[in-house]
PDB file of N, CA and C in Angstrom:
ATOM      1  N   UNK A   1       0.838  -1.170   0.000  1.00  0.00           N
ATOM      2  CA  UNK A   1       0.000   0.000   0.000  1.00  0.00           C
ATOM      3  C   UNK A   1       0.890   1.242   0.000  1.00  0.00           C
ATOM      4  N   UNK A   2       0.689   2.349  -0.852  1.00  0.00           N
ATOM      5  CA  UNK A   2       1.112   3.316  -0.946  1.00  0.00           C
ATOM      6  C   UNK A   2       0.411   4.769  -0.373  1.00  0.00           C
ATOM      7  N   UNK A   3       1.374   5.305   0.215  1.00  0.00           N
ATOM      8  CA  UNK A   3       1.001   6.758   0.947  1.00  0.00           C
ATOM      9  C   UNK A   3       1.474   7.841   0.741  1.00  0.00           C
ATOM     10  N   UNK A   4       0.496   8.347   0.431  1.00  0.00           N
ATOM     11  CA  UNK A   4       0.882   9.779   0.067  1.00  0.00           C
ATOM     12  C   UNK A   4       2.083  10.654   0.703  1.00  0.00           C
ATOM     13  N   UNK A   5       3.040  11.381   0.308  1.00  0.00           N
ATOM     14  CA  UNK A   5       3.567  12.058   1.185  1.00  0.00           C
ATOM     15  C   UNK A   5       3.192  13.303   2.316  1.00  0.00           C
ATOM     16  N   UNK A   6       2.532  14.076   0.994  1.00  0.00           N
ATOM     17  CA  UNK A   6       1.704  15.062   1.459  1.00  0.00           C
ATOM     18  C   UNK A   6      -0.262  14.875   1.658  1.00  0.00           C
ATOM     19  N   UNK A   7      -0.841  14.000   2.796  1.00  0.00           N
ATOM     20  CA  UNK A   7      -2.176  14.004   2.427  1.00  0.00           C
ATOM     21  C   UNK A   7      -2.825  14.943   2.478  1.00  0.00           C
ATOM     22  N   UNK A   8      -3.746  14.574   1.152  1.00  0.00           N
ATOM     23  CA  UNK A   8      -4.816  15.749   0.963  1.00  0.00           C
ATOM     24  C   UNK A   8      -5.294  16.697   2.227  1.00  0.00           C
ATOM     25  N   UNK A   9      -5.483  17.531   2.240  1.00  0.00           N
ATOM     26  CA  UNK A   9      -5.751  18.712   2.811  1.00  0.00           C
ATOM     27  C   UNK A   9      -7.496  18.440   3.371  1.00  0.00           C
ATOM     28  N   UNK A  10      -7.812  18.774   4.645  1.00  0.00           N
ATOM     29  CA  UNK A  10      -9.440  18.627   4.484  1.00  0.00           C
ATOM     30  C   UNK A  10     -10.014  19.874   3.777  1.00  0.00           C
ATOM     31  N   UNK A  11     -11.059  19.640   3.326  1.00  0.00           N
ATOM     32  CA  UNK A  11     -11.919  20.701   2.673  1.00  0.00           C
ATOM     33  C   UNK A  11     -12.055  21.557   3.959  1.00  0.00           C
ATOM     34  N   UNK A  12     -12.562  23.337   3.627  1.00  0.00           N
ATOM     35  CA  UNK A  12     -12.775  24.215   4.259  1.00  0.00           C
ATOM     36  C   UNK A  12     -14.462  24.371   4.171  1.00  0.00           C
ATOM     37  N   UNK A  13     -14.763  24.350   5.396  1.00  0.00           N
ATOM     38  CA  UNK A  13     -15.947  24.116   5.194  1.00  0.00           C
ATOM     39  C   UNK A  13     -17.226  25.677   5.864  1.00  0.00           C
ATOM     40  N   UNK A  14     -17.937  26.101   4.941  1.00  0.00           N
ATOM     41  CA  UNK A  14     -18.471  27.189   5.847  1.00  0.00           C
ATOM     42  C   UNK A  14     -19.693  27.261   5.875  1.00  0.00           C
ATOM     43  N   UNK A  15     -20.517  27.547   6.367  1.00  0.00           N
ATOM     44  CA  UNK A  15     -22.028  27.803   7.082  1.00  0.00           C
ATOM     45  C   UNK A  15     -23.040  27.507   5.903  1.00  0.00           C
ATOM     46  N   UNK A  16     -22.617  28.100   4.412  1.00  0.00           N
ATOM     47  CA  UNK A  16     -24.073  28.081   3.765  1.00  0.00           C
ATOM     48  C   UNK A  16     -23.389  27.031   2.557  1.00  0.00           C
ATOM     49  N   UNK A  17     -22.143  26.365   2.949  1.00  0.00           N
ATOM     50  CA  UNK A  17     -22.254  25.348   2.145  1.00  0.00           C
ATOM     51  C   UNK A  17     -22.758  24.505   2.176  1.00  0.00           C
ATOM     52  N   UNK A  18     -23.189  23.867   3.489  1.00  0.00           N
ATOM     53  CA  UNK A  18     -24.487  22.579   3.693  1.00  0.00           C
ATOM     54  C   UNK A  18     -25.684  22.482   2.791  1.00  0.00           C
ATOM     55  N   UNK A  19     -26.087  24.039   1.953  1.00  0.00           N
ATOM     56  CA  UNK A  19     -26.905  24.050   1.421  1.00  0.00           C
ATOM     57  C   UNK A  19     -26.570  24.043  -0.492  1.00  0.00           C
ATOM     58  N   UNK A  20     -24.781  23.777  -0.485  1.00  0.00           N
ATOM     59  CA  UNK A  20     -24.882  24.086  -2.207  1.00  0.00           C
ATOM     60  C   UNK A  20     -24.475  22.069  -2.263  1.00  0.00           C
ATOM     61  N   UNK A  21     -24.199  22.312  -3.734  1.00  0.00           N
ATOM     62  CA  UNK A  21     -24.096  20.693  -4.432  1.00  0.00           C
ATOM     63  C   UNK A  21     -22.555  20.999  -4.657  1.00  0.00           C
ATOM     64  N   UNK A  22     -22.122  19.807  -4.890  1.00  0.00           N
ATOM     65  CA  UNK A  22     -20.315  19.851  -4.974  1.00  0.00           C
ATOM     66  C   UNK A  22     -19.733  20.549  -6.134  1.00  0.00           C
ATOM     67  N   UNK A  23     -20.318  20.233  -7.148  1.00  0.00           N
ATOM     68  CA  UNK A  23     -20.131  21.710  -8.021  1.00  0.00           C
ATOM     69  C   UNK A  23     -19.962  22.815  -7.793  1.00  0.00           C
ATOM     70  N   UNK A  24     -21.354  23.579  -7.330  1.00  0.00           N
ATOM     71  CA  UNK A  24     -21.845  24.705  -6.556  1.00  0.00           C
ATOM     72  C   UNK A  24     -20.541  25.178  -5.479  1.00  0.00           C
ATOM     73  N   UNK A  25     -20.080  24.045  -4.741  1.00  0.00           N
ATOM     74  CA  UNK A  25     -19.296  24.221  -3.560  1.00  0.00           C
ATOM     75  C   UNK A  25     -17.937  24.818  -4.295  1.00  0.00           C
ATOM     76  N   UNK A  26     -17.162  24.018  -4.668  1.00  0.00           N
ATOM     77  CA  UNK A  26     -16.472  24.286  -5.957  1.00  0.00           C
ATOM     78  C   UNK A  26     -16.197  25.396  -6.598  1.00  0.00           C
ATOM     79  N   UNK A  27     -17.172  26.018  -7.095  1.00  0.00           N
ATOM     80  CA  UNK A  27     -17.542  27.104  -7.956  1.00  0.00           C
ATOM     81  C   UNK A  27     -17.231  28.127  -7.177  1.00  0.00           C
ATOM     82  N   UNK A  28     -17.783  28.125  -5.957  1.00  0.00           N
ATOM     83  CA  UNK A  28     -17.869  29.331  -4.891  1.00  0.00           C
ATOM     84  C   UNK A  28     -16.439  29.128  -4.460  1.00  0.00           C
ATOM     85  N   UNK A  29     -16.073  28.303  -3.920  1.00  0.00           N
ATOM     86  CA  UNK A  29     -14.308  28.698  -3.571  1.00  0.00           C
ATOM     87  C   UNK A  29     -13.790  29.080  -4.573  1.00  0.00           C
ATOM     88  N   UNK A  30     -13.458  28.860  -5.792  1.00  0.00           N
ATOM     89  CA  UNK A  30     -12.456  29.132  -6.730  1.00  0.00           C
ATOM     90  C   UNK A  30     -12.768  30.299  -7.240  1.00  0.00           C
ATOM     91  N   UNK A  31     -14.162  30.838  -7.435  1.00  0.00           N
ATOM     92  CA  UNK A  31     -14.692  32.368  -8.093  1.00  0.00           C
ATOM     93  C   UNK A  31     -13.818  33.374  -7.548  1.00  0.00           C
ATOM     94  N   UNK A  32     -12.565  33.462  -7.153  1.00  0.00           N
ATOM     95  CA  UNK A  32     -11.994  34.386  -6.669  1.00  0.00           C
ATOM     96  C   UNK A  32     -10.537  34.444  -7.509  1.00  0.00           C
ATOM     97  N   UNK A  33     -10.255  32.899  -7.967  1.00  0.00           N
ATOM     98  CA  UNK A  33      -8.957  32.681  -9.001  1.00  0.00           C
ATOM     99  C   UNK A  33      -9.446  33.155 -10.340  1.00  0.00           C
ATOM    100  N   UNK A  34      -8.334  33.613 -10.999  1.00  0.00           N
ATOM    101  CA  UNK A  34      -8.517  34.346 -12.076  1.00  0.00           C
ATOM    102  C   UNK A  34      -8.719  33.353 -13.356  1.00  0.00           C
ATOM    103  N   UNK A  35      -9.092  33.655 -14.342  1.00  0.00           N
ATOM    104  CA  UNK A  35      -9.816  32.709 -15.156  1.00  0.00           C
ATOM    105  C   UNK A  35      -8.553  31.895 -16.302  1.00  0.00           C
ATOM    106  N   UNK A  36      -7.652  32.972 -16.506  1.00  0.00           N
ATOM    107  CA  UNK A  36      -6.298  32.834 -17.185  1.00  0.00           C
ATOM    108  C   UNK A  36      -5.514  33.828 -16.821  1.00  0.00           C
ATOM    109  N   UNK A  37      -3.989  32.848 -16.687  1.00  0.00           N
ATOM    110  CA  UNK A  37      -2.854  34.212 -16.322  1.00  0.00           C
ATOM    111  C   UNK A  37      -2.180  34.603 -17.450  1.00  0.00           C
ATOM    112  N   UNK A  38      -2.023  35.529 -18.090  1.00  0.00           N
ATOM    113  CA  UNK A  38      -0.843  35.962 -19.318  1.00  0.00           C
ATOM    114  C   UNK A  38       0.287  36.895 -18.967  1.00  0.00           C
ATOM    115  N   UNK A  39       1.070  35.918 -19.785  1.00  0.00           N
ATOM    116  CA  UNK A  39       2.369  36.515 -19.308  1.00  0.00           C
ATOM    117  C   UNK A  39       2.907  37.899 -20.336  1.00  0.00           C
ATOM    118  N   UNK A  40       3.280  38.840 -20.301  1.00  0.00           N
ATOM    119  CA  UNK A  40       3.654  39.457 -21.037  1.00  0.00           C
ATOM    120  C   UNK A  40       5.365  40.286 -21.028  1.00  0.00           C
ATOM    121  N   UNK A  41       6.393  39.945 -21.831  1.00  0.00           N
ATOM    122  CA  UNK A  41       7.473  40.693 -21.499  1.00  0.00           C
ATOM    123  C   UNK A  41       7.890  42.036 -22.150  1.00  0.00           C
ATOM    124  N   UNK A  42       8.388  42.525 -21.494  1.00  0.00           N
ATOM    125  CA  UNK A  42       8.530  44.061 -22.646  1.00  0.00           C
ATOM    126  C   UNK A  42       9.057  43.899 -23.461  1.00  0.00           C
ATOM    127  N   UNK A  43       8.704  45.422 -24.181  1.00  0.00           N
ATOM    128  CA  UNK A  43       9.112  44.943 -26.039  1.00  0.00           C
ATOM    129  C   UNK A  43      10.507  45.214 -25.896  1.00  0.00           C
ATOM    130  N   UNK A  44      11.469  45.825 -26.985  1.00  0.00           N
ATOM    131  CA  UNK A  44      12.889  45.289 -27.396  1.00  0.00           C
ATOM    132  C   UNK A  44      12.965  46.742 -26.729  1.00  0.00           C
ATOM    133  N   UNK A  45      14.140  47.056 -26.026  1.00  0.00           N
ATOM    134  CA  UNK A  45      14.872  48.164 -25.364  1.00  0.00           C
ATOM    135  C   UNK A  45      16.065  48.343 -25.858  1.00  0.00           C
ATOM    136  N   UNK A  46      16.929  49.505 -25.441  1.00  0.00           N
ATOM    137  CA  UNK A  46      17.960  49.923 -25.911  1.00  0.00           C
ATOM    138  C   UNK A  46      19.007  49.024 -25.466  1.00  0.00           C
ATOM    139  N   UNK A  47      18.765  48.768 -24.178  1.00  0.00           N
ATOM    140  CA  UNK A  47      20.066  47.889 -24.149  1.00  0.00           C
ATOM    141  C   UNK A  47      19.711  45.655 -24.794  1.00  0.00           C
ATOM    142  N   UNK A  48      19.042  45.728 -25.427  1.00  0.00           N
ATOM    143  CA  UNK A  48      18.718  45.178 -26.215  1.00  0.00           C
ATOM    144  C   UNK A  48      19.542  44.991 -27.672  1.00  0.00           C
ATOM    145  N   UNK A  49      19.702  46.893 -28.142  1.00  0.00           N
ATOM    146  CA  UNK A  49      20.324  46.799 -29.531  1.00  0.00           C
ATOM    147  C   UNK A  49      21.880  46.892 -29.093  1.00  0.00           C
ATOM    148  N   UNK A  50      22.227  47.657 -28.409  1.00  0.00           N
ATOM    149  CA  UNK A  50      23.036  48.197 -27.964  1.00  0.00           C
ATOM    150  C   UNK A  50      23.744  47.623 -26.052  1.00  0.00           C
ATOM    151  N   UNK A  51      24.370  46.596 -25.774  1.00  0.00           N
ATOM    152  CA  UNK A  51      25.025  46.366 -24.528  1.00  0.00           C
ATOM    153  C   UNK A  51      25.552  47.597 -24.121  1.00  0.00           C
ATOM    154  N   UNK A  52      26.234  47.996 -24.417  1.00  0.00           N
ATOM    155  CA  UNK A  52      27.104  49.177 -23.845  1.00  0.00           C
ATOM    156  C   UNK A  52      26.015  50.043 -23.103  1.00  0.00           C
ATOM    157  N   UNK A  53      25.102  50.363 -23.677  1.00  0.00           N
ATOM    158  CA  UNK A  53      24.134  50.944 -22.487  1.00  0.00           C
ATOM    159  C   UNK A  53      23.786  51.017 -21.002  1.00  0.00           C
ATOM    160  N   UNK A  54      24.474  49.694 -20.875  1.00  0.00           N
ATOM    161  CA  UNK A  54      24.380  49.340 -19.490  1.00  0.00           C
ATOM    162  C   UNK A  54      25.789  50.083 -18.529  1.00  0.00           C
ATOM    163  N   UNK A  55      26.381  50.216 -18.919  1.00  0.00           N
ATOM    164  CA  UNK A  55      28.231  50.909 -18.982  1.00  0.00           C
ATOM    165  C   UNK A  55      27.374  52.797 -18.410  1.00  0.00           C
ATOM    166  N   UNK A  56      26.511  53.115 -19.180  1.00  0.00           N
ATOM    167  CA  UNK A  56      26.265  54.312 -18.955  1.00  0.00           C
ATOM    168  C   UNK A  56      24.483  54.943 -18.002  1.00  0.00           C
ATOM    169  N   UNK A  57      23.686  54.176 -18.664  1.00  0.00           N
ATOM    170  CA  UNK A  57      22.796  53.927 -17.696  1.00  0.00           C
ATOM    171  C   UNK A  57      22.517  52.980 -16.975  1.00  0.00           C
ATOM    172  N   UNK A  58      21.646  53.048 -15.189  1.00  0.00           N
ATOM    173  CA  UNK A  58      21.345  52.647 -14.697  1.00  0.00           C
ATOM    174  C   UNK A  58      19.916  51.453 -15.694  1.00  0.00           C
ATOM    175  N   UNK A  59      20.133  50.095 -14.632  1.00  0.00           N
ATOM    176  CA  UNK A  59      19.262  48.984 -15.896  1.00  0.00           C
ATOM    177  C   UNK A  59      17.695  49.502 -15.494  1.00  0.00           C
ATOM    178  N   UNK A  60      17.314  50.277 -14.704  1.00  0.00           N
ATOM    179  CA  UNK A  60      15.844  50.089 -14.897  1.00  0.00           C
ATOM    180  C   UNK A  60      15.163  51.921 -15.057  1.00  0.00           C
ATOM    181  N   UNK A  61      16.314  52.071 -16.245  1.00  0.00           N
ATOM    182  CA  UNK A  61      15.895  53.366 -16.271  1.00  0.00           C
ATOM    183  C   UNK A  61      15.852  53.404 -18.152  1.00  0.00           C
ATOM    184  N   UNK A  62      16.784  52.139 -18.311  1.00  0.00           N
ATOM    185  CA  UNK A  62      16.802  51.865 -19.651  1.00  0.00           C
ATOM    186  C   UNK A  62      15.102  51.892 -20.606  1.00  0.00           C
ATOM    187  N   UNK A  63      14.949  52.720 -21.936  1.00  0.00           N
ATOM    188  CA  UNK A  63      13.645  52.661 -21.930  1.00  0.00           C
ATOM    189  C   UNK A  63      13.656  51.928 -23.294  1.00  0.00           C
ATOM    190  N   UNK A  64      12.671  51.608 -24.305  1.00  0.00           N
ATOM    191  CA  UNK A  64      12.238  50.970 -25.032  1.00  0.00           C
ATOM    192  C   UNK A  64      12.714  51.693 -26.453  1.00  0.00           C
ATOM    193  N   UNK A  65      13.056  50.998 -27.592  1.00  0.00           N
ATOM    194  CA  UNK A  65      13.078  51.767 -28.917  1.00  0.00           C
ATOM    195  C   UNK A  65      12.045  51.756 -29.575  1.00  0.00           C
ATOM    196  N   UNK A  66      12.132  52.096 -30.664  1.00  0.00           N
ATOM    197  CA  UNK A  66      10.912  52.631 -31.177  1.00  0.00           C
ATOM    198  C   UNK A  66      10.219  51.536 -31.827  1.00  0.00           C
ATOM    199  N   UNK A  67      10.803  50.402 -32.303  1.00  0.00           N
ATOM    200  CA  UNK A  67      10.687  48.785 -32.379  1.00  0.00           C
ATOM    201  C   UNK A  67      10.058  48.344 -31.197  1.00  0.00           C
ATOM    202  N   UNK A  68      10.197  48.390 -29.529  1.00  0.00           N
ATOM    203  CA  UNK A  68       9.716  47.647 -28.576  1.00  0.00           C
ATOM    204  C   UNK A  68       8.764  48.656 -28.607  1.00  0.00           C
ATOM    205  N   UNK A  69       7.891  50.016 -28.913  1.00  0.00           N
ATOM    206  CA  UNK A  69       7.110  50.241 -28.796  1.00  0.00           C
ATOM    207  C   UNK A  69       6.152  50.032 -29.496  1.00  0.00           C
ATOM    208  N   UNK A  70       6.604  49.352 -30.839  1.00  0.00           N
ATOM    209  CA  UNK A  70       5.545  48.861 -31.849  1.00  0.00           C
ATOM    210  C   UNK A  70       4.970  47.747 -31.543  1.00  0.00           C
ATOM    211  N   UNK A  71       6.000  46.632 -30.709  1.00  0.00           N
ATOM    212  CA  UNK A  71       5.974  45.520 -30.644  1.00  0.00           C
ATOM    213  C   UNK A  71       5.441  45.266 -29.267  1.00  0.00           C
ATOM    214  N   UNK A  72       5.326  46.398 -28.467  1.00  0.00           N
ATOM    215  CA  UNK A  72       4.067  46.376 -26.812  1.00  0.00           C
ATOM    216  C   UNK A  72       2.876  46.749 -28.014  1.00  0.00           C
ATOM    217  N   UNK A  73       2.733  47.858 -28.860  1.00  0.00           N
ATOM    218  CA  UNK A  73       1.276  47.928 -29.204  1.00  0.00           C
ATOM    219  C   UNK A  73       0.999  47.222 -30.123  1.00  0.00           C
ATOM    220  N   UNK A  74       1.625  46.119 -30.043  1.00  0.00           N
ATOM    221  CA  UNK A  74       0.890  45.111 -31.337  1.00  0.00           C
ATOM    222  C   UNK A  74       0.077  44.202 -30.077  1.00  0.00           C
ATOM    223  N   UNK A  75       0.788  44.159 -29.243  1.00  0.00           N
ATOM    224  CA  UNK A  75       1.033  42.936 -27.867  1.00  0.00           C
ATOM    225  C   UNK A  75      -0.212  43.420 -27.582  1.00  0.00           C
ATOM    226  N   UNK A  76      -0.630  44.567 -27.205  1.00  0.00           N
ATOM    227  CA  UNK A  76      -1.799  44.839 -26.883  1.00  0.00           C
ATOM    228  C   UNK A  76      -3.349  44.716 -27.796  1.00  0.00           C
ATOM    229  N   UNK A  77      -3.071  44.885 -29.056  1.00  0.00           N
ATOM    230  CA  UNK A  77      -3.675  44.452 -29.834  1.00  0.00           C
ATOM    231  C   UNK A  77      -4.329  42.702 -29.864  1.00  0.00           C
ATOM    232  N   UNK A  78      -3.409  41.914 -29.350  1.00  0.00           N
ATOM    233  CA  UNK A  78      -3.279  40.408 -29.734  1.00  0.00           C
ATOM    234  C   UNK A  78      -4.254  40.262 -28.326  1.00  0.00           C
ATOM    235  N   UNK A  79      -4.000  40.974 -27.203  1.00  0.00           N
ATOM    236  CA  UNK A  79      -4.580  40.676 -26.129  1.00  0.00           C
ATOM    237  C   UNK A  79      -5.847  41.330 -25.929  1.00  0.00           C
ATOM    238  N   UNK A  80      -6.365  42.278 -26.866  1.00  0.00           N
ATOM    239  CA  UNK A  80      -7.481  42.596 -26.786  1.00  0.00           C
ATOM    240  C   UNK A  80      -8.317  41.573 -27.673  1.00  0.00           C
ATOM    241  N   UNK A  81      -8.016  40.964 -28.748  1.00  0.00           N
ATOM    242  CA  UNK A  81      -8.763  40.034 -29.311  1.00  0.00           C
ATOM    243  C   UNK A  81      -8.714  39.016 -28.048  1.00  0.00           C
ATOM    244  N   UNK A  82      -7.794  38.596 -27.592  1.00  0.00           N
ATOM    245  CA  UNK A  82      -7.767  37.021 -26.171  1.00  0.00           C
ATOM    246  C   UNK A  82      -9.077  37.904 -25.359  1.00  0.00           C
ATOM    247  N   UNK A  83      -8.660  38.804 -24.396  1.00  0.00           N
ATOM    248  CA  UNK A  83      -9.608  38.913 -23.088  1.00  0.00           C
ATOM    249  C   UNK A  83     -10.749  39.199 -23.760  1.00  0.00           C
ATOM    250  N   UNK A  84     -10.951  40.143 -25.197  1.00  0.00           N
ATOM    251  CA  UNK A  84     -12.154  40.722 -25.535  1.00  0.00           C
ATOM    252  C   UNK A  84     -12.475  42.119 -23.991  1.00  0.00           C
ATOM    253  N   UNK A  85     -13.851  41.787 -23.940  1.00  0.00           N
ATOM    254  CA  UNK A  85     -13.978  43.203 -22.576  1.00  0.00           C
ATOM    255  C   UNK A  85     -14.128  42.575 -21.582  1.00  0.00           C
ATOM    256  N   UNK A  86     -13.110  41.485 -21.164  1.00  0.00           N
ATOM    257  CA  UNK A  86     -13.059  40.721 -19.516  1.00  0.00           C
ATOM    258  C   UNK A  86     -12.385  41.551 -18.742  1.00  0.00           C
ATOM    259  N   UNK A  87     -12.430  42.063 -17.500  1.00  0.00           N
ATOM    260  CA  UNK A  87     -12.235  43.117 -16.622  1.00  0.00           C
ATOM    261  C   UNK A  87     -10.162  42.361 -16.781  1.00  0.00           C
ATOM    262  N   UNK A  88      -9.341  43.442 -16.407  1.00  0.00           N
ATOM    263  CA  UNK A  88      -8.321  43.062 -17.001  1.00  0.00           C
ATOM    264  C   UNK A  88      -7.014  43.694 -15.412  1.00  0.00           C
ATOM    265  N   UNK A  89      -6.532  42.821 -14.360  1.00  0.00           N
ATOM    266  CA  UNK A  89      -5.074  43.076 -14.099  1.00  0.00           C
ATOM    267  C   UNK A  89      -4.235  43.301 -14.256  1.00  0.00           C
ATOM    268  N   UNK A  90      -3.093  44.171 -13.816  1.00  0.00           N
ATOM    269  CA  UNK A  90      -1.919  43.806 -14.657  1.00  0.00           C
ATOM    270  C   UNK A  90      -0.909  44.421 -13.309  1.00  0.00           C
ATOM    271  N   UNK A  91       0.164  43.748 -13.189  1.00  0.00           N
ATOM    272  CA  UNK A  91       0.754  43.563 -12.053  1.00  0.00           C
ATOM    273  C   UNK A  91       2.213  43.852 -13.122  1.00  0.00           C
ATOM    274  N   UNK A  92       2.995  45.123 -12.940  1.00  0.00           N
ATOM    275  CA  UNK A  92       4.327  45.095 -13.762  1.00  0.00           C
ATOM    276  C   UNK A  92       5.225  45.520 -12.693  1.00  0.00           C
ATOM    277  N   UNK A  93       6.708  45.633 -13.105  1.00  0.00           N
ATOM    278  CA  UNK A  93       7.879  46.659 -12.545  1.00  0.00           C
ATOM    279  C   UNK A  93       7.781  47.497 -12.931  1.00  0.00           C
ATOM    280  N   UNK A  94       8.394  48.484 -11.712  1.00  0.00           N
ATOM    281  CA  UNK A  94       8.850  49.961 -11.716  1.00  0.00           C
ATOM    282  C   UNK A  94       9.606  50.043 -12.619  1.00  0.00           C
ATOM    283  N   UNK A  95      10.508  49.459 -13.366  1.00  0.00           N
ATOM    284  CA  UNK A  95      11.381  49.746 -14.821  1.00  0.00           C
ATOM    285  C   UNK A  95      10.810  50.631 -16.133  1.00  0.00           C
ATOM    286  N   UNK A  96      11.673  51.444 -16.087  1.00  0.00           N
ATOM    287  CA  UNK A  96      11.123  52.554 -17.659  1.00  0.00           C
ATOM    288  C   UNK A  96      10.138  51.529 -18.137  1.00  0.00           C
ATOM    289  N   UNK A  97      10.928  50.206 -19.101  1.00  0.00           N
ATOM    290  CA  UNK A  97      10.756  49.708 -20.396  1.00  0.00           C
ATOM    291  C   UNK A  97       9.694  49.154 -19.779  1.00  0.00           C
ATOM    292  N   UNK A  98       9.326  48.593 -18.607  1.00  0.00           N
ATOM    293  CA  UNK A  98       7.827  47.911 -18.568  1.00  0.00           C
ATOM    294  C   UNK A  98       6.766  48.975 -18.553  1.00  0.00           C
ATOM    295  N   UNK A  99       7.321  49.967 -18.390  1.00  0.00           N
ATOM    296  CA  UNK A  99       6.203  50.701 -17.658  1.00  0.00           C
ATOM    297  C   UNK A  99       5.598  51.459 -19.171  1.00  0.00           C
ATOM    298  N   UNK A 100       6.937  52.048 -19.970  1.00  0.00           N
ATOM    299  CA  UNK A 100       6.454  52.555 -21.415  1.00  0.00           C
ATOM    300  C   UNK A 100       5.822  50.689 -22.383  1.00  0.00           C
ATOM    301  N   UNK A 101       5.852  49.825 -21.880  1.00  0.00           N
ATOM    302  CA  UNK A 101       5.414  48.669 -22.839  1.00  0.00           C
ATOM    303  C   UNK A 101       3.912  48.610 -22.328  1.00  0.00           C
ATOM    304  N   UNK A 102       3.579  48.990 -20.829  1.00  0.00           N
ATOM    305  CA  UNK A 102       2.423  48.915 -20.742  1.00  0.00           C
ATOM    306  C   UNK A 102       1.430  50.319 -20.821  1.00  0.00           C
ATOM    307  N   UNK A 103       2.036  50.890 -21.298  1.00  0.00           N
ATOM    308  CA  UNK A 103       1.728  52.452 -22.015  1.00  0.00           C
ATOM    309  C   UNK A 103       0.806  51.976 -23.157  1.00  0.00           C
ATOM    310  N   UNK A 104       1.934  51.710 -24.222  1.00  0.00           N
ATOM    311  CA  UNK A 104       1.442  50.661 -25.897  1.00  0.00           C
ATOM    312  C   UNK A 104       0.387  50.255 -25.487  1.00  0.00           C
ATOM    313  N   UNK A 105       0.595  49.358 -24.435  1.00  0.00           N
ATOM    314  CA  UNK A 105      -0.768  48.068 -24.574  1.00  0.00           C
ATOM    315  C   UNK A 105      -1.437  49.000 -24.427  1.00  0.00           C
ATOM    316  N   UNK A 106      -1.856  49.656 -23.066  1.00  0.00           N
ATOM    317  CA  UNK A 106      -3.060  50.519 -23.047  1.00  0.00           C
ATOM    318  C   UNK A 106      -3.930  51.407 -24.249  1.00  0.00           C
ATOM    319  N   UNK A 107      -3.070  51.832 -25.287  1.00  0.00           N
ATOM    320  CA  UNK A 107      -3.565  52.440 -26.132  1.00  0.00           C
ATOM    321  C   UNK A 107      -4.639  51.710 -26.717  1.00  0.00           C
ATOM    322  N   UNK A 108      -4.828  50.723 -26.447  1.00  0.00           N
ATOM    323  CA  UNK A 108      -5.188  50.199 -27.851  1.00  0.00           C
ATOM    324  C   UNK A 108      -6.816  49.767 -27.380  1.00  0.00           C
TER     325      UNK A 108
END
């Protein structure tokens, strides 16, 4: 006979679940996880074309060329066809280049 290492966890159980079906039960815990996560990285930056950049600026001040800004507002484009008008997160870094990549997306 084999045993688990880690056994299952008991269910959390609360007051007006006695009254749903295991589905139902289900449904109601998880309605709080997000439906899909997407990952998105910034578009192409200077120190991208150019290393030496890093020699003279600080790395999170480095900002995007005019290529990674085409290539956040395409990104945003691609992701407005995915979510369509599903209410939308977005969790980035304080870094120039994320912050001008999620500029792009927004436009769109």
């Amino acid at each position: 006979m084999f045993r688990r290492a880690c056994p299952r966890a008991a269910p959390h159980y609360y007051p007006n679940h006695a009254f749903l079906s295991g589905g139902e039960r289900r449904q109601q815990l998880y309605s709080w996880l997000p439906r899909r996560l997407l990952l998105v990285r910034h578009g192409e930056s200077l120190a991208n074309v150019d290393r030496e950049v890093y020699s003279t600026t600080p790395d999170w001040r480095i900002p995007l060329t005019e290529r990674g800004r085409e290539q956040a507002y395409d990104c945003g484009r691609r992701l407005r066809q995915i979510i369509g008008d599903e209410q939308l997160y977005v969790y980035y870094s304080p870094y120039q280049r994320t912050r001008e990549t999620l500029e792009e997306i927004r436009k769109v």
